[in-house]
Protein backbone atom coordinates (compact mmCIF):
# COMPACT_ATOMS: atom_id res chain seq x y z
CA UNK A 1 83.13 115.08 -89.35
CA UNK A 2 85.08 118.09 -89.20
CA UNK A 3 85.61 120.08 -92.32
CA UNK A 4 87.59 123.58 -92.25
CA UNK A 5 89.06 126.09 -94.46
CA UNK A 6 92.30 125.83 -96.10
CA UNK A 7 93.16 129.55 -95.42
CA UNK A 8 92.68 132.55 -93.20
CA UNK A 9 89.53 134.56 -93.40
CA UNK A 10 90.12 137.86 -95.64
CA UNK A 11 89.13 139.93 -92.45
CA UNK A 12 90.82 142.49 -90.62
CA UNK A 13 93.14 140.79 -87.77
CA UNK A 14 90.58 142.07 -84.53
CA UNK A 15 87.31 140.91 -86.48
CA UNK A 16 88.84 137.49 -87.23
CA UNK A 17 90.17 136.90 -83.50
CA UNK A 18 86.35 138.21 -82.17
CA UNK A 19 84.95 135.48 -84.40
CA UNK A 20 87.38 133.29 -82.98
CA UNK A 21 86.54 133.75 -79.20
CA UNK A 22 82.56 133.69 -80.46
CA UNK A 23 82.76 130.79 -82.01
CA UNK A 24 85.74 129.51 -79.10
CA UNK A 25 82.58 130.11 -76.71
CA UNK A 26 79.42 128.58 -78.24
CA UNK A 27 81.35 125.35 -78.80
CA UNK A 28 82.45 125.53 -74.71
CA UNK A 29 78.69 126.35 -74.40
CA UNK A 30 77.35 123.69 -76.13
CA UNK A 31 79.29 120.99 -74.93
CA UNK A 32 79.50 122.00 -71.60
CA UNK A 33 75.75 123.33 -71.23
CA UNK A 34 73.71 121.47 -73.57
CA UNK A 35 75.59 118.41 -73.91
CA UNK A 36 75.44 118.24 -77.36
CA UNK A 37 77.35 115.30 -79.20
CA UNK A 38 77.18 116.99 -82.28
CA UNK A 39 77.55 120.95 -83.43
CA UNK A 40 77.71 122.60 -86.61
CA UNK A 41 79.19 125.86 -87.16
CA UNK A 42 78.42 127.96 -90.79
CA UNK A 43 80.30 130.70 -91.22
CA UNK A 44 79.62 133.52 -93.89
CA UNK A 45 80.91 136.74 -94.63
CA UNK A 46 80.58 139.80 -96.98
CA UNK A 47 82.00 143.42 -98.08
CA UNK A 48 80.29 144.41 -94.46
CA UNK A 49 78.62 141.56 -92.32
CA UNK A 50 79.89 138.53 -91.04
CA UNK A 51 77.58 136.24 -89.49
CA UNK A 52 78.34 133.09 -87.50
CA UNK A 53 75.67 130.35 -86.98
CA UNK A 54 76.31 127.83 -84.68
CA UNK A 55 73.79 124.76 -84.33
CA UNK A 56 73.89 121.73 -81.90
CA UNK A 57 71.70 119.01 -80.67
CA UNK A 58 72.19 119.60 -77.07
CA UNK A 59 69.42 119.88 -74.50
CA UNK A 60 68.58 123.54 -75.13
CA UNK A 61 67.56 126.04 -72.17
CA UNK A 62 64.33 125.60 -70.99
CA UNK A 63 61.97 128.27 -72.12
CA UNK A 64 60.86 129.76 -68.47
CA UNK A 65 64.60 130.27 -68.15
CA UNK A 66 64.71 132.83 -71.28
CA UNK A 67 61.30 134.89 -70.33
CA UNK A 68 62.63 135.25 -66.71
CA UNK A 69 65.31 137.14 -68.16
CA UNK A 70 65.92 140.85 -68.68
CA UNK A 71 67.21 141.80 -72.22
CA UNK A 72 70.75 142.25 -71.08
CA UNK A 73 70.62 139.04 -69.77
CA UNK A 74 69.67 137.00 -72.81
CA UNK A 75 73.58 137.62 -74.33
CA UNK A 76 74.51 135.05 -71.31
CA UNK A 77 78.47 135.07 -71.75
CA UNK A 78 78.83 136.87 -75.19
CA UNK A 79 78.40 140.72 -74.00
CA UNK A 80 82.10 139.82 -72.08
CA UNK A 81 83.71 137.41 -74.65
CA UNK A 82 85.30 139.86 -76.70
CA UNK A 83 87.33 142.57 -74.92
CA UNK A 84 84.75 145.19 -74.82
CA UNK A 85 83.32 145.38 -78.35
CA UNK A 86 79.88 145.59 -78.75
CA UNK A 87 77.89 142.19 -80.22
């Protein structure tokens, strides 16, 4: 089921197309990666935060995989997705 707002986010032009590409990524993630048959995206917003959750039932990545990993590794593809901004 795929439900979706009838209108543009009130947000300014470069925060909207960042949520875009975040959002355009963890779907590519989870269907590619996890291969999830079925993902849920919430997204929320206020006078200052806007926070994207994204939730699938894909195979995950296996634990060992994440405490191998430095900090700056953890972000995986994010820390490039959005034309330098921070995340």
């Amino acid at each position: 089921m795929c439900q979706h707002l009838r209108q543009s986010l009130p947000l300014p032009s470069v925060v909207r197309n960042i949520a875009y590409r975040i959002v355009q990524e963890a779907l590519v993630n989870s269907l590619r990666h996890a291969s999830a048959s079925r993902i849920d995206v919430n997204i929320s917003f206020g006078e200052k935060r806007l926070e994207i959750l994204v939730w699938d039932n894909g195979v995950g990545i296996p634990e060992n995989t994440i405490e191998s990993l430095s900090s700056d590794d953890k972000k995986f593809g994010l820390k490039t997705c959005c034309n330098g901004h921070s995340i």
